[in-house]
C-alpha atoms as a PDB file:
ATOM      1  CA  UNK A   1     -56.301  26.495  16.187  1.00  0.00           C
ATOM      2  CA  UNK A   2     -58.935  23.578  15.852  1.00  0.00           C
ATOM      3  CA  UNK A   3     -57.919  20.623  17.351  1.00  0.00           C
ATOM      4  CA  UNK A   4     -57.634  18.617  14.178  1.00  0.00           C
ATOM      5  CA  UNK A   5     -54.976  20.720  12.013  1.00  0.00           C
ATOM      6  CA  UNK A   6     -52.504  20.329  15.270  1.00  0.00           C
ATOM      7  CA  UNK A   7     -52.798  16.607  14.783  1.00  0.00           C
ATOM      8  CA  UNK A   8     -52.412  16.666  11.312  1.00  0.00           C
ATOM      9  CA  UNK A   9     -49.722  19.331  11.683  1.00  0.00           C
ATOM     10  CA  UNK A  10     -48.047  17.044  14.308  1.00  0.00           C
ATOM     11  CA  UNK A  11     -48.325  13.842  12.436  1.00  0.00           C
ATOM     12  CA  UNK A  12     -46.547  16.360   9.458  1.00  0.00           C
ATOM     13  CA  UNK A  13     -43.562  17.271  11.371  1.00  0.00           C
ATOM     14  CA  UNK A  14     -43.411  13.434  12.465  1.00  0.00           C
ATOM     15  CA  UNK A  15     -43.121  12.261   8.798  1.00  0.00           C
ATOM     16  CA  UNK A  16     -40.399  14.868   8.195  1.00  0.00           C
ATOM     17  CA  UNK A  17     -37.847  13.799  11.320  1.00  0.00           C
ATOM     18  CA  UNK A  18     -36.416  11.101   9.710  1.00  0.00           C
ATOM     19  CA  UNK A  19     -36.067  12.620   6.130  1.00  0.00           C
ATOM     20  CA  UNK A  20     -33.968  15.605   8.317  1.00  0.00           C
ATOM     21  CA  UNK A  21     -31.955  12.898   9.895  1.00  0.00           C
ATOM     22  CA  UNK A  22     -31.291  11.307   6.559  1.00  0.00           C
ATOM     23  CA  UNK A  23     -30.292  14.753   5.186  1.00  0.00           C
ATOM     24  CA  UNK A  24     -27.112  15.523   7.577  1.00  0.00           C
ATOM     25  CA  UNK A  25     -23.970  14.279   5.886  1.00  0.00           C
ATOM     26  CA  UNK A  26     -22.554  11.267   7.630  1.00  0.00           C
ATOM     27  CA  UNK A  27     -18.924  12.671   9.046  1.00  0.00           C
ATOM     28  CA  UNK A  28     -16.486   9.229   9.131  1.00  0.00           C
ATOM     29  CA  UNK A  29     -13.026   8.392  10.475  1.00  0.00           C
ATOM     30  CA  UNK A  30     -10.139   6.331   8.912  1.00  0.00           C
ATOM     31  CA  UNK A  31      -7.122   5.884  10.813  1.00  0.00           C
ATOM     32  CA  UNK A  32      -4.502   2.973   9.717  1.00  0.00           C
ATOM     33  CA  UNK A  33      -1.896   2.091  12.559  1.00  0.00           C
ATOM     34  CA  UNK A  34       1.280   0.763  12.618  1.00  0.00           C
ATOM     35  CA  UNK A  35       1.781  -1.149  15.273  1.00  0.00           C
ATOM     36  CA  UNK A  36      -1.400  -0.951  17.614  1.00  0.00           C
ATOM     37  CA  UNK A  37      -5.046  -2.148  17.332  1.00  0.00           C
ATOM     38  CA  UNK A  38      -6.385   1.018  19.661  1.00  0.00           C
ATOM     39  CA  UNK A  39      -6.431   5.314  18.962  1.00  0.00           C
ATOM     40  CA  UNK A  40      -4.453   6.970  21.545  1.00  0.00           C
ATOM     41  CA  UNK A  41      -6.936   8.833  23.446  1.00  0.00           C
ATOM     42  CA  UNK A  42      -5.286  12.237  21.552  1.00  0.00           C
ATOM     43  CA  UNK A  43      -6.416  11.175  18.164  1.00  0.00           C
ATOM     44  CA  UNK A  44      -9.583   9.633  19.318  1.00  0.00           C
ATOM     45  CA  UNK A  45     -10.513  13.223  21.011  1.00  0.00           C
ATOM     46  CA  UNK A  46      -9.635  14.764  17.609  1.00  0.00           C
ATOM     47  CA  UNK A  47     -11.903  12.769  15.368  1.00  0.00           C
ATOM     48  CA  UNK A  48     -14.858  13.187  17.476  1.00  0.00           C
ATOM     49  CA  UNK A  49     -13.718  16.981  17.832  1.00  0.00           C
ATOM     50  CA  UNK A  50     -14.156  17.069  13.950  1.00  0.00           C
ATOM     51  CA  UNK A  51     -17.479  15.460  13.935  1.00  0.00           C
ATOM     52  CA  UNK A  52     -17.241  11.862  13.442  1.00  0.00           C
ATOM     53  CA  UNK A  53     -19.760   9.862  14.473  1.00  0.00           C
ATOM     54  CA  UNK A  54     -17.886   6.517  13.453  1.00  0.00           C
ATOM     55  CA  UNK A  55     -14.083   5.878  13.306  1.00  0.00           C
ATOM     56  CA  UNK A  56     -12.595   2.724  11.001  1.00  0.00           C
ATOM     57  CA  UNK A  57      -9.182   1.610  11.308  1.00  0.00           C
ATOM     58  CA  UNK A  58      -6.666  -0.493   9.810  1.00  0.00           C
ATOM     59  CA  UNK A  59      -4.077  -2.151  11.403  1.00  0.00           C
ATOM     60  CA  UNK A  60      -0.454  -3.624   9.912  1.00  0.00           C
ATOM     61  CA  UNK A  61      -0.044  -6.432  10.820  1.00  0.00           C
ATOM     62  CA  UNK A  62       1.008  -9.879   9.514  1.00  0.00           C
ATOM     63  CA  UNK A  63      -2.636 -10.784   8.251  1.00  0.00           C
ATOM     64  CA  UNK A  64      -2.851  -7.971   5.520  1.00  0.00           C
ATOM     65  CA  UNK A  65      -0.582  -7.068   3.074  1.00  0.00           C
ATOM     66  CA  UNK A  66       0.793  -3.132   3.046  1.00  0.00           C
ATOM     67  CA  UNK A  67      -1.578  -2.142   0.063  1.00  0.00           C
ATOM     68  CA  UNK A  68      -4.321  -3.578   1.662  1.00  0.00           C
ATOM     69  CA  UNK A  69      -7.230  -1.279   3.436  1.00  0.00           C
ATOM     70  CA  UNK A  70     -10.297  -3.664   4.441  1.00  0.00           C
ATOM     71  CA  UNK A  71     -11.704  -0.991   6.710  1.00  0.00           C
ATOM     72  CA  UNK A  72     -11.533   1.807   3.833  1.00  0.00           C
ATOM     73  CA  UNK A  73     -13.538  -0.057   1.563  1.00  0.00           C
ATOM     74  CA  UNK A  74     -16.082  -0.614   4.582  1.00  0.00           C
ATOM     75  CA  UNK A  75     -16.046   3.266   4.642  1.00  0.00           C
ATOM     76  CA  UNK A  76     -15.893   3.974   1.447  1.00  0.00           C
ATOM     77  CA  UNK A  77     -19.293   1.982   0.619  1.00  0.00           C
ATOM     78  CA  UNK A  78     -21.130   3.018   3.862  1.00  0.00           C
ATOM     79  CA  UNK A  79     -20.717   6.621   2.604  1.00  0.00           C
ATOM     80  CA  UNK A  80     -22.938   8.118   0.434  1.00  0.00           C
ATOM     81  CA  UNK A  81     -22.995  11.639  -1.925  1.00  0.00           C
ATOM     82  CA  UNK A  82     -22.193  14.738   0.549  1.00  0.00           C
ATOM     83  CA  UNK A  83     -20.749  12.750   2.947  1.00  0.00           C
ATOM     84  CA  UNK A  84     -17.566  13.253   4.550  1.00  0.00           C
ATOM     85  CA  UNK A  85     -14.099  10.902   5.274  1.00  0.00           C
ATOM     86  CA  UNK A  86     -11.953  12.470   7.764  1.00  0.00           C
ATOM     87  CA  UNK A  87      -7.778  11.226   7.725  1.00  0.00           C
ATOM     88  CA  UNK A  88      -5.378  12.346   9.715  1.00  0.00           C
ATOM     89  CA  UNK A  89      -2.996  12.405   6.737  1.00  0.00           C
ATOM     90  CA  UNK A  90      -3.170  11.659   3.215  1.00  0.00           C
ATOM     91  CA  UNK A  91      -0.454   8.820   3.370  1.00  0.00           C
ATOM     92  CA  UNK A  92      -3.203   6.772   4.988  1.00  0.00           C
ATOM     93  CA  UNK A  93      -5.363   6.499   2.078  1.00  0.00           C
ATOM     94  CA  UNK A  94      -2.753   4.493  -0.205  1.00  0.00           C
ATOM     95  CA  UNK A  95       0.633   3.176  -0.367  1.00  0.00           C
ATOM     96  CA  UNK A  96       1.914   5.174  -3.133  1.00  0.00           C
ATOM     97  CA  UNK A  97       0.968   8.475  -4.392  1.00  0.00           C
ATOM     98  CA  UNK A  98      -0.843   7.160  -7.496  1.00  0.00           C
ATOM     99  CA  UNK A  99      -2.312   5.074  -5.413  1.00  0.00           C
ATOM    100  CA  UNK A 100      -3.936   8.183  -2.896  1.00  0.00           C
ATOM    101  CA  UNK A 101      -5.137  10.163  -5.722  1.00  0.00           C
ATOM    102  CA  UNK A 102      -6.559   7.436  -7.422  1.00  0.00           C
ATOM    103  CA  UNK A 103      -9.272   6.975  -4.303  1.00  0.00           C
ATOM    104  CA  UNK A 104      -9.376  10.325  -3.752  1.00  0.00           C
ATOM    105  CA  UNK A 105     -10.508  10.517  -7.628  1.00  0.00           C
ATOM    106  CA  UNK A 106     -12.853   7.991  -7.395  1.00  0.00           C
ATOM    107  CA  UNK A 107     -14.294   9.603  -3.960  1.00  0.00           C
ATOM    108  CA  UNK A 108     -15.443  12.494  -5.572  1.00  0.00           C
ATOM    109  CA  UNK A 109     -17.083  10.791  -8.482  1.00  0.00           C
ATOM    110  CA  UNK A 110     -19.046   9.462  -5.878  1.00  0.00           C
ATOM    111  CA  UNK A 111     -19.505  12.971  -4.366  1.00  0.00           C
ATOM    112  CA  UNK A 112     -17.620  11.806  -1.420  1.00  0.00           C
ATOM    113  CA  UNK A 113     -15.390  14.727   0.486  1.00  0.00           C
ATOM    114  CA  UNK A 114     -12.053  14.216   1.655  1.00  0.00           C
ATOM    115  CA  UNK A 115     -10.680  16.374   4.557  1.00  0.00           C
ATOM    116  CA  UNK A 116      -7.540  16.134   6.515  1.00  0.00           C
ATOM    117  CA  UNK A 117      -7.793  16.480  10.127  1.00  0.00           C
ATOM    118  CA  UNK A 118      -5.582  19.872  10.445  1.00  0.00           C
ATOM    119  CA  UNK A 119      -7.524  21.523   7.937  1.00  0.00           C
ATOM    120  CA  UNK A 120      -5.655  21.862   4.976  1.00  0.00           C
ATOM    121  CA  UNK A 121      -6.827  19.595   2.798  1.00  0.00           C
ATOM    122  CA  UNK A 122     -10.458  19.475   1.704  1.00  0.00           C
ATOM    123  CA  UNK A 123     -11.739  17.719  -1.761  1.00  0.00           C
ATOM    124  CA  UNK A 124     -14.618  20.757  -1.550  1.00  0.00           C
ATOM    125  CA  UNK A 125     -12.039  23.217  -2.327  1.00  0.00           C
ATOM    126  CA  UNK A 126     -10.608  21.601  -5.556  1.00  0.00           C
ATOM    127  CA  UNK A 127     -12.355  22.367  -8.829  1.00  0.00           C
ATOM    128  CA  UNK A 128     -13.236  19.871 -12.064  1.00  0.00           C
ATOM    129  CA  UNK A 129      -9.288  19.660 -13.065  1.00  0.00           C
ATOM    130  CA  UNK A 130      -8.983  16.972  -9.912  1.00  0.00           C
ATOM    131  CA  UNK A 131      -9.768  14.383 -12.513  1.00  0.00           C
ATOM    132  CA  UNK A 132      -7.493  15.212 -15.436  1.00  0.00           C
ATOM    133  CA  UNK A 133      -4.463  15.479 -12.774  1.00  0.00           C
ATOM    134  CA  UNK A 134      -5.132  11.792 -11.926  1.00  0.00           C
ATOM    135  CA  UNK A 135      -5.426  10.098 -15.265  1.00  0.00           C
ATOM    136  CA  UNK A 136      -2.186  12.403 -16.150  1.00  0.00           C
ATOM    137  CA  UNK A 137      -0.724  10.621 -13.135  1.00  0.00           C
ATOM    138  CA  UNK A 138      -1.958   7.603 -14.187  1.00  0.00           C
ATOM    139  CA  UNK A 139      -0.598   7.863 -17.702  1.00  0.00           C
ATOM    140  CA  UNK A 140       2.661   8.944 -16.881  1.00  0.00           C
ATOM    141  CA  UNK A 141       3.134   5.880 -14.052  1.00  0.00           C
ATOM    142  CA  UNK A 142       1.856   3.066 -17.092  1.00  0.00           C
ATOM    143  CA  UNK A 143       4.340   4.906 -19.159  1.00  0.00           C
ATOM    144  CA  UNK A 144       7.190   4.392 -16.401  1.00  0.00           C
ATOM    145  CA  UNK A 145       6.389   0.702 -16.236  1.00  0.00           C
ATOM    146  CA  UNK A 146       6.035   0.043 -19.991  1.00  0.00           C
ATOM    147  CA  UNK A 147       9.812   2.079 -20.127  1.00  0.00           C
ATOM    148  CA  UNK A 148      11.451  -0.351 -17.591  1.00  0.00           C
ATOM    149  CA  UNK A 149       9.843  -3.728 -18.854  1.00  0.00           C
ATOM    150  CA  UNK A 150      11.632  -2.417 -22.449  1.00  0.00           C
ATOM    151  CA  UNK A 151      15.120  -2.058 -20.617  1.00  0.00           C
ATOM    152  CA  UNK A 152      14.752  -5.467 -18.845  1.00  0.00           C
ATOM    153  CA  UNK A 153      14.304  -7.164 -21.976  1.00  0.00           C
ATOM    154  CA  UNK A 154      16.399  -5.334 -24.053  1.00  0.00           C
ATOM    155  CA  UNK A 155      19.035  -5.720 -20.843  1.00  0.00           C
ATOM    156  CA  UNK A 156      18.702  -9.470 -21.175  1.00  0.00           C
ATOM    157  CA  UNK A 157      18.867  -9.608 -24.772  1.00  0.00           C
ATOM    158  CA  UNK A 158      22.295  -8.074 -24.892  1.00  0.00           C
ATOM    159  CA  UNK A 159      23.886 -10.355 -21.783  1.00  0.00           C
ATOM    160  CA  UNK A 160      22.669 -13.117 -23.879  1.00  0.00           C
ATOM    161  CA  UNK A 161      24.136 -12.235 -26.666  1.00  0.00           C
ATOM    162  CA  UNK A 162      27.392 -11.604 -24.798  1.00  0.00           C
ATOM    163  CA  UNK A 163      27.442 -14.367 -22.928  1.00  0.00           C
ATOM    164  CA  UNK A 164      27.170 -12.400 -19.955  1.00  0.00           C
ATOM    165  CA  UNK A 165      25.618 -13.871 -16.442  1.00  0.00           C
ATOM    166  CA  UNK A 166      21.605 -13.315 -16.389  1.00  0.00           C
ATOM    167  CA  UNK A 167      21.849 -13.119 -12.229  1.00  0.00           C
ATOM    168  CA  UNK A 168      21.710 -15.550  -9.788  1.00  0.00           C
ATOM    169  CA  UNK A 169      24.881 -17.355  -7.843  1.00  0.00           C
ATOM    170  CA  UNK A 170      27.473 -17.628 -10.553  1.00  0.00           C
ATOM    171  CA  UNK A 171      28.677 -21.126 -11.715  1.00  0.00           C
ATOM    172  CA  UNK A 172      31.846 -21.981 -10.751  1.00  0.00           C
ATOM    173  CA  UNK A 173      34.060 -24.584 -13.333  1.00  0.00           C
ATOM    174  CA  UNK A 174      34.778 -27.876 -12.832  1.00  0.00           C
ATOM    175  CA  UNK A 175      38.624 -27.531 -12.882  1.00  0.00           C
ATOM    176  CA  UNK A 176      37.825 -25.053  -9.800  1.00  0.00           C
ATOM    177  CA  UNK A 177      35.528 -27.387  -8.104  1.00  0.00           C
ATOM    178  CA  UNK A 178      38.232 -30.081  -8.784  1.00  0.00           C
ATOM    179  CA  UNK A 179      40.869 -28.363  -7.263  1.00  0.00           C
ATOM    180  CA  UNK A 180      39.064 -27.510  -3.985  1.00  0.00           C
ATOM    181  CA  UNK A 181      38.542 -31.360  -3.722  1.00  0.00           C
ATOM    182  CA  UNK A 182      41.855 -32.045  -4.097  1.00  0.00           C
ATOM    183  CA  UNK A 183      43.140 -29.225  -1.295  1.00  0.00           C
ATOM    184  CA  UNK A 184      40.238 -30.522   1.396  1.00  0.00           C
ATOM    185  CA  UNK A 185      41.897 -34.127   0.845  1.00  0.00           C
ATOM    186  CA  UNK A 186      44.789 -32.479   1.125  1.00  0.00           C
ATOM    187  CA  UNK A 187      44.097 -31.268   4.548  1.00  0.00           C
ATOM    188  CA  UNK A 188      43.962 -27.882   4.008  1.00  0.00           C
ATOM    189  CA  UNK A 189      41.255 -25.030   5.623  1.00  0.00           C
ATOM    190  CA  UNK A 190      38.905 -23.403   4.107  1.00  0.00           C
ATOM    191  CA  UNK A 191      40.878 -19.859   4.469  1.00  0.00           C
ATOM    192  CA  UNK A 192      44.046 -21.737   2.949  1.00  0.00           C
ATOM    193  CA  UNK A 193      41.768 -23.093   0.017  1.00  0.00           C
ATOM    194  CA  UNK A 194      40.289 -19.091  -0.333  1.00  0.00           C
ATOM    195  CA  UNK A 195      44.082 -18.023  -0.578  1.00  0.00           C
ATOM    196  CA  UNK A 196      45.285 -20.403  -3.090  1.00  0.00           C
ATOM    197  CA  UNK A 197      41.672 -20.518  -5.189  1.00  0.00           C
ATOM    198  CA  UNK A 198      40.243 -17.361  -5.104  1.00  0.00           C
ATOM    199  CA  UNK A 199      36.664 -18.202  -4.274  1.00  0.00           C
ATOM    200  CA  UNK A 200      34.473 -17.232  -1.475  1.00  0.00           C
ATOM    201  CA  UNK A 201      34.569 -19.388   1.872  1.00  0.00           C
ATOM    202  CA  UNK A 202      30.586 -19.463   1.000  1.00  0.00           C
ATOM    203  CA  UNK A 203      31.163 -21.245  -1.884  1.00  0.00           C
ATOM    204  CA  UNK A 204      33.648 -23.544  -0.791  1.00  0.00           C
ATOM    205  CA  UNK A 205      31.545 -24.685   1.370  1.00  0.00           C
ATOM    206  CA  UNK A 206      28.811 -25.596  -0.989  1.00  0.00           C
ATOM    207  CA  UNK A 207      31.430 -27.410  -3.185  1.00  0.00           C
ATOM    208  CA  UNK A 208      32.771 -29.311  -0.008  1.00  0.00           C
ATOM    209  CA  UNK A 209      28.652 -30.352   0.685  1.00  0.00           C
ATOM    210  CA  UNK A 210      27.776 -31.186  -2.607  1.00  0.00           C
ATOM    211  CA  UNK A 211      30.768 -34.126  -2.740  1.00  0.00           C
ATOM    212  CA  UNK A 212      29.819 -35.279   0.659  1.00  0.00           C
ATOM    213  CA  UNK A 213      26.309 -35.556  -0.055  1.00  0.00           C
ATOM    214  CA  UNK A 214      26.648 -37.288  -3.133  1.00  0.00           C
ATOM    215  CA  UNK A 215      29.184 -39.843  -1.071  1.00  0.00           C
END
């Protein structure tokens, strides 16, 4: 072969390495932990076993709140269309169930596969329906909240209506308040005062605060 179709042939093949790099699905980790800023070398092992060439992780703490998942949406956006996030279980991906199908929705609309690190979950192996199960979900859970917001009111309504206590600590009357007065001056405990009253120690002691304070 002449000399100058290997260099051209060469300079070819050199053109096409990084296209073939490009076209190997990235393969990514998620892990969120509990109570521990490192993998145990177990699970490390077993994401690098499955093929991950990158592992994010989450970790509970104090600084985030429990629906919170920083180092998902740093996943999430590095990954691209045929690429792969690996979880050890689904419960990782949200804090409720609506919650985990939602991403996992929006993961394949962004041709993004999901797979479970024992196997038996894989987005590749679910068919167009994924989508209408998820807004059905979604649906029902709006219709759930709209349901209970209606009893609340409604719940409040009627206690107002009836007089009846809307929560908090309940008021206790004067002529009550009065007579605990009296029975401290008197010299009497607090357990005596709960005998012959009727009220919590807790709240005789508030009573017995409130005077002194305002003396």
């Amino acid at each position: 072969m002449p000399r100058f179709f290997v260099k051209e042939k060469q300079a070819f093949l050199a053109q096409r390495k990084p296209f073939l790099r490009d076209a190997r699905p990235k393969i990514f980790g998620y892990e969120r932990l509990s109570n521990s800023l490192e993998l145990s070398a177990g699970h490390f092992e077993a994401f690098k076993q499955f093929g991950c060439s990158k592992i994010f992780q989450d970790a509970l703490n104090g600084s985030i709140e429990p629906n919170e998942r920083p180092q998902l949406k740093l996943a999430l956006d590095a990954l691209e269309k045929g690429d792969v996030l690996v979880v050890p279980k689904l419960n990782r991906l949200g804090y409720t169930k609506l919650e985990v199908l939602t991403f996992i929705h929006q993961s394949q609309l962004k041709g993004i596969s999901i797979r479970t690190l024992d196997g038996l979950f894989d987005t590749d192996n679910f068919d167009g329906q994924f989508g209408m199960v998820v807004v059905f979900l979604r649906a029902l859970a709006e219709f759930d909240k709209s349901i209970a917001k209606e009893r609340l009111i409604e719940s409040v309504v009627r206690r107002r209506e009836s007089g009846g206590n809307l929560g908090g600590r309940p008021k206790t009357s004067v002529a009550k308040e009065r007579l605990v007065h009296r029975l401290r001056e008197e010299g009497n405990s607090y357990r005596n005062i709960r005998d012959q009253t009727g009220l919590a120690i807790s709240t005789i002691r508030r009573i017995v605060l409130e005077k002194s304070r305002l003396n």
